[in-house]
Protein backbone atom coordinates (compact mmCIF):
# COMPACT_ATOMS: atom_id res chain seq x y z
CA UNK A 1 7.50 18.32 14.28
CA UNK A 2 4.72 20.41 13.24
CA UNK A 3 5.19 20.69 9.34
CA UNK A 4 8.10 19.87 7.10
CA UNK A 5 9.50 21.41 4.29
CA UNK A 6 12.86 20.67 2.40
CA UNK A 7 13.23 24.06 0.71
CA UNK A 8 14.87 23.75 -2.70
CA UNK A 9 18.99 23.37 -1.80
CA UNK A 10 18.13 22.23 1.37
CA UNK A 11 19.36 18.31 2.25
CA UNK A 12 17.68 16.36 5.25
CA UNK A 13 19.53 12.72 6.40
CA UNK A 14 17.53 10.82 8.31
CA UNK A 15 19.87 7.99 9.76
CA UNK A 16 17.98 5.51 11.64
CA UNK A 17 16.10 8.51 13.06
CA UNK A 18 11.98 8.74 13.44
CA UNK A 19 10.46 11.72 12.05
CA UNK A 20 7.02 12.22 13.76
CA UNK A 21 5.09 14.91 11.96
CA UNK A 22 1.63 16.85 12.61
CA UNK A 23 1.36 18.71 9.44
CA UNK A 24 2.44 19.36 5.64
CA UNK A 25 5.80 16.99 4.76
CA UNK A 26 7.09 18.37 1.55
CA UNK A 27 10.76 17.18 0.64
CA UNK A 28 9.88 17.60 -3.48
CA UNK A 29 12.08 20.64 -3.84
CA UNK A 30 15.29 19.38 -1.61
CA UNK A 31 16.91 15.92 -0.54
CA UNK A 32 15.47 13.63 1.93
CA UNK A 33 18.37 11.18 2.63
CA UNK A 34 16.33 8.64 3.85
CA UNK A 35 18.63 6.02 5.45
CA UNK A 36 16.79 3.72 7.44
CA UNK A 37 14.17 6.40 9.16
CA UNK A 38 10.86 6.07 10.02
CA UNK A 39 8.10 9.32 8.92
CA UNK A 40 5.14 8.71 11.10
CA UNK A 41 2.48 11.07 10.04
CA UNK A 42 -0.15 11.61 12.72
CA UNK A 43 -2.48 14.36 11.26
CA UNK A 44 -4.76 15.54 8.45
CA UNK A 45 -1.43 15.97 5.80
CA UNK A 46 -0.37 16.75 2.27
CA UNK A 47 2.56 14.67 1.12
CA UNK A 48 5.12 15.87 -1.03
CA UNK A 49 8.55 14.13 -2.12
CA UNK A 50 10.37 12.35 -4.61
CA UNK A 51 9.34 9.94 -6.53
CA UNK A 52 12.37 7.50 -6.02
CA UNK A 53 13.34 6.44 -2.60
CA UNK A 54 10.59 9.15 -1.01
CA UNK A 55 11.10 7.32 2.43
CA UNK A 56 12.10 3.81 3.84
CA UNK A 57 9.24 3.12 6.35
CA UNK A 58 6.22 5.23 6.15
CA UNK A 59 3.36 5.26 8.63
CA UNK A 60 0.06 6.79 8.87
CA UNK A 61 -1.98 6.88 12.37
CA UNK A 62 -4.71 9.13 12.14
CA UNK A 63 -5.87 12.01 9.44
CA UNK A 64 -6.07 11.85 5.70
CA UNK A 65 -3.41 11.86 4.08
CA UNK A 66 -3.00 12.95 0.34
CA UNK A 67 -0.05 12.81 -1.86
CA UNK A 68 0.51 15.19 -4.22
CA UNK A 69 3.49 13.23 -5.88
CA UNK A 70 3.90 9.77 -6.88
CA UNK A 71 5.46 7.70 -3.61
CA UNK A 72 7.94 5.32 -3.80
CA UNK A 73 8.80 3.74 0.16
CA UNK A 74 11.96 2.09 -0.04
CA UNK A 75 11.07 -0.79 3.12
CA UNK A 76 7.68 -0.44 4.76
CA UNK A 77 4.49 1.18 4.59
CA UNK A 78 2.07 0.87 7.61
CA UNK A 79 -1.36 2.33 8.34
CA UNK A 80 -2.57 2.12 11.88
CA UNK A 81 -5.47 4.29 11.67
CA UNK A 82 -6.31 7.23 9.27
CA UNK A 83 -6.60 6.85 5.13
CA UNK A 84 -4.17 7.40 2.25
CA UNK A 85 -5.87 8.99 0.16
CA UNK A 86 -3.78 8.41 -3.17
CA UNK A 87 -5.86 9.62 -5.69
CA UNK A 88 -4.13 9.28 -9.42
CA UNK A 89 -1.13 8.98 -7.77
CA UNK A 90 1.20 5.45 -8.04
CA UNK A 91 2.27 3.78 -4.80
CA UNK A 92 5.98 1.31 -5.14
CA UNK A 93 6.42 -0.21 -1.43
CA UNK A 94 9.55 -2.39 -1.47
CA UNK A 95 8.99 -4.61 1.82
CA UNK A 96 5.56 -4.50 2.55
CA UNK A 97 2.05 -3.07 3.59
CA UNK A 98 -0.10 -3.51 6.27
CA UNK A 99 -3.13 -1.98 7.33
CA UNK A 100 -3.96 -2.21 11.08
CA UNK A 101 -6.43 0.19 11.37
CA UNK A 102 -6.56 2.59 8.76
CA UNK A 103 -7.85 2.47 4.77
CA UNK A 104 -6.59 3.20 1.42
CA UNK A 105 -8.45 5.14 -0.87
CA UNK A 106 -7.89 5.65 -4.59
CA UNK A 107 -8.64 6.26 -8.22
CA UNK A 108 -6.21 5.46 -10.57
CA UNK A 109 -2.39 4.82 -10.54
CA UNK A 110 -0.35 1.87 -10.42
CA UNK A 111 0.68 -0.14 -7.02
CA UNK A 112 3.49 -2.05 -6.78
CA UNK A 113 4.17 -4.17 -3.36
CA UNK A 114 7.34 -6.22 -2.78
CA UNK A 115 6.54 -8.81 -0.27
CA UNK A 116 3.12 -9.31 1.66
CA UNK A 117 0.26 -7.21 2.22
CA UNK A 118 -1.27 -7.72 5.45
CA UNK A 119 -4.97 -6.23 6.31
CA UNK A 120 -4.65 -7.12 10.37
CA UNK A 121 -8.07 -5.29 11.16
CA UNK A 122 -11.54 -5.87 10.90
CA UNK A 123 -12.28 -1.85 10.61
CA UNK A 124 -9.31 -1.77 7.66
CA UNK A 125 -10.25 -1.26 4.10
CA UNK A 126 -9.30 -0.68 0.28
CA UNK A 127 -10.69 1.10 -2.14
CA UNK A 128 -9.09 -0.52 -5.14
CA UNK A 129 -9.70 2.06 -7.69
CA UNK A 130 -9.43 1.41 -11.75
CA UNK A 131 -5.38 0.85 -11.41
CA UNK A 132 -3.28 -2.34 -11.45
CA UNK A 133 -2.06 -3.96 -8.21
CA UNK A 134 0.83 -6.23 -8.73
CA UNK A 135 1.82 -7.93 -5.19
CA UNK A 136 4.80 -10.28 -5.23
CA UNK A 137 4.39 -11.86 -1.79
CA UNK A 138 1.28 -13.00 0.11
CA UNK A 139 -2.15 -11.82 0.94
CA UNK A 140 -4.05 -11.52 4.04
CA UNK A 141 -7.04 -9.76 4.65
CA UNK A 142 -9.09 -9.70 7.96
CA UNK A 143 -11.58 -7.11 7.09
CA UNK A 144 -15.14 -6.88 7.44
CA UNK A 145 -15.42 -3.11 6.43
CA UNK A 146 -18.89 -2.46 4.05
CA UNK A 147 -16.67 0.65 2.68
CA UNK A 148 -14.34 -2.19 0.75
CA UNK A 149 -14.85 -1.47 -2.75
CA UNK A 150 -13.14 -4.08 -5.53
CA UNK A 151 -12.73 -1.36 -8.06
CA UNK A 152 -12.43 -2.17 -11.95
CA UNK A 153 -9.07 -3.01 -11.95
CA UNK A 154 -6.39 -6.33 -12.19
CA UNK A 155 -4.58 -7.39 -8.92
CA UNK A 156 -1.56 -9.88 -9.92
CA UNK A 157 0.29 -11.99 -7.59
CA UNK A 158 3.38 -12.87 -8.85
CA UNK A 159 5.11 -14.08 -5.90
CA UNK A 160 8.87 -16.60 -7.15
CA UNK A 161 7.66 -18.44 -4.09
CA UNK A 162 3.82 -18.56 -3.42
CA UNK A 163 2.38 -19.13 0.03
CA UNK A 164 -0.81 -19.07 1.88
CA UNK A 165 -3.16 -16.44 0.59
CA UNK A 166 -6.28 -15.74 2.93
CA UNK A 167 -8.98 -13.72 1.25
CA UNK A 168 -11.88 -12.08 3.25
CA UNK A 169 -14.64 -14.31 1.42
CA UNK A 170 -18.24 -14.00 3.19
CA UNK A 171 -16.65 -11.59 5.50
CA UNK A 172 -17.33 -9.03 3.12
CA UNK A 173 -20.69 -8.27 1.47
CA UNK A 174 -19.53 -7.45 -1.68
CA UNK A 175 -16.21 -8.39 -4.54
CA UNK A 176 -12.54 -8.40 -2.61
CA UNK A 177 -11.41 -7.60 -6.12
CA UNK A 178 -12.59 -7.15 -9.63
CA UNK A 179 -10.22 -9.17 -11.43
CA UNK A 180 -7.16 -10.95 -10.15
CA UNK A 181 -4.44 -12.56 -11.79
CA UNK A 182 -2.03 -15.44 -10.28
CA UNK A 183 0.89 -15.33 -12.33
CA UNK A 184 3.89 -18.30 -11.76
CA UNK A 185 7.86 -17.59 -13.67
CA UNK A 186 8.81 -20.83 -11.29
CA UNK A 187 6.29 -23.20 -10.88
CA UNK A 188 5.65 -22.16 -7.34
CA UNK A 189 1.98 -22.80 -5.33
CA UNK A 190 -0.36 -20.29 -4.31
CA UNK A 191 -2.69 -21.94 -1.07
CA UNK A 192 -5.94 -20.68 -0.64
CA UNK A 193 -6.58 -20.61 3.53
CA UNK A 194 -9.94 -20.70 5.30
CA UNK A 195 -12.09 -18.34 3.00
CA UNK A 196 -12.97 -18.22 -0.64
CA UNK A 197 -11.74 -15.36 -2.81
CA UNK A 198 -15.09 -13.35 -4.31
CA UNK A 199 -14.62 -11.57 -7.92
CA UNK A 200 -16.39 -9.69 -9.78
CA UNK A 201 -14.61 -10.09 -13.28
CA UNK A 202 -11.93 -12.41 -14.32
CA UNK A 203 -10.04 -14.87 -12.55
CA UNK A 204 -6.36 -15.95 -14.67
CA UNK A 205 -3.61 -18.33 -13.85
CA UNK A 206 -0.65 -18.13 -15.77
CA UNK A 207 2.45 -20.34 -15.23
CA UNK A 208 5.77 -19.03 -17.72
CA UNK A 209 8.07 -21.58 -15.72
């Protein structure tokens, strides 16, 4: 498809359909019944939607895309090349990101990420913004991008089971993130793999168990 647009009154369901789109997507006015679909947007884009359940796997390949609306992605959100560019917007992904290509940009606006968050590519980057991250599974991050930027915000982990966490260390010339937090409700282990983690404010461990 070239550009999509749920007029208001107007109901889309998805199934286990995938929606590849070169334009606009703008479901905000109708219903996107989002099943267990896939939206892969492949161009320069705008994104419209709801702000509950707005897909269940997003992908971005190429373009910039820029959400208008706050986007909640009900399984997983991948981005094999191109950048999100989320602005002041807030980001919930329920099962996931990974960045195999592409970059995040931002500048406020909370991001929430249920299970791991996987930087795959060297070229892949995040610009971290002044929000809060909180991430309940694990971190990996292969990048060597100089347009990471740590931001001036808090990332928590607060993963109920831990895991291996590998940070980007000297592969990156400057902070992975300003502050981070590693927060524990079950007396769980967090295992730092081959690289240190760099900061540029405040490092906290908490443990509530």
């Amino acid at each position: 498809a070239g550009s999509v647009t749920i007029g208001a009154n107007g109901t889309l369901t998805a199934g286990s359909s995938t929606i590849t789109v070169s334009g606009n997507w703008d479901s905000s006015a109708g219903t996107f019944t989002v099943g267990t679909s896939t939206v892969s947007i492949q161009a320069t884009a705008s994104i419209a939607a709801a702000t509950t359940s707005s897909f269940y796997n997003l992908t971005i390949t190429t373009g910039t895309s820029t959400p208008s609306t706050n986007i909640d992605v009900d399984n997983t959100f991948t981005i094999s090349g191109g950048i999100y560019a989320k602005g002041t917007t807030t980001l919930n992904v329920d099962a996931g990101l990974t960045l195999s290509g592409g970059a995040i940009t931002s500048t406020s606006g909370a991001v929430t990420i249920t299970g791991a968050v996987n930087i795959s590519s060297v070229s892949s980057y995040i610009d971290l913004g002044s929000e809060a991250w909180t991430i309940s599974g694990t971190w990996t991050n292969a990048t060597t991008s100089a347009s990471w930027e740590a931001g001036t915000g808090t990332v928590t982990f607060d993963s109920a089971t831990g895991g291996t966490m590998t940070f980007a260390g000297t592969n990156l010339s400057e902070d992975e993130f300003n502050n981070a937090t590693f927060n524990s409700t079950a007396a769980i282990t967090y295992t730092m793999a081959t690289r240190g983690l760099r900061l540029g404010g405040a490092l906290s461990i908490t443990d509530t168990a």
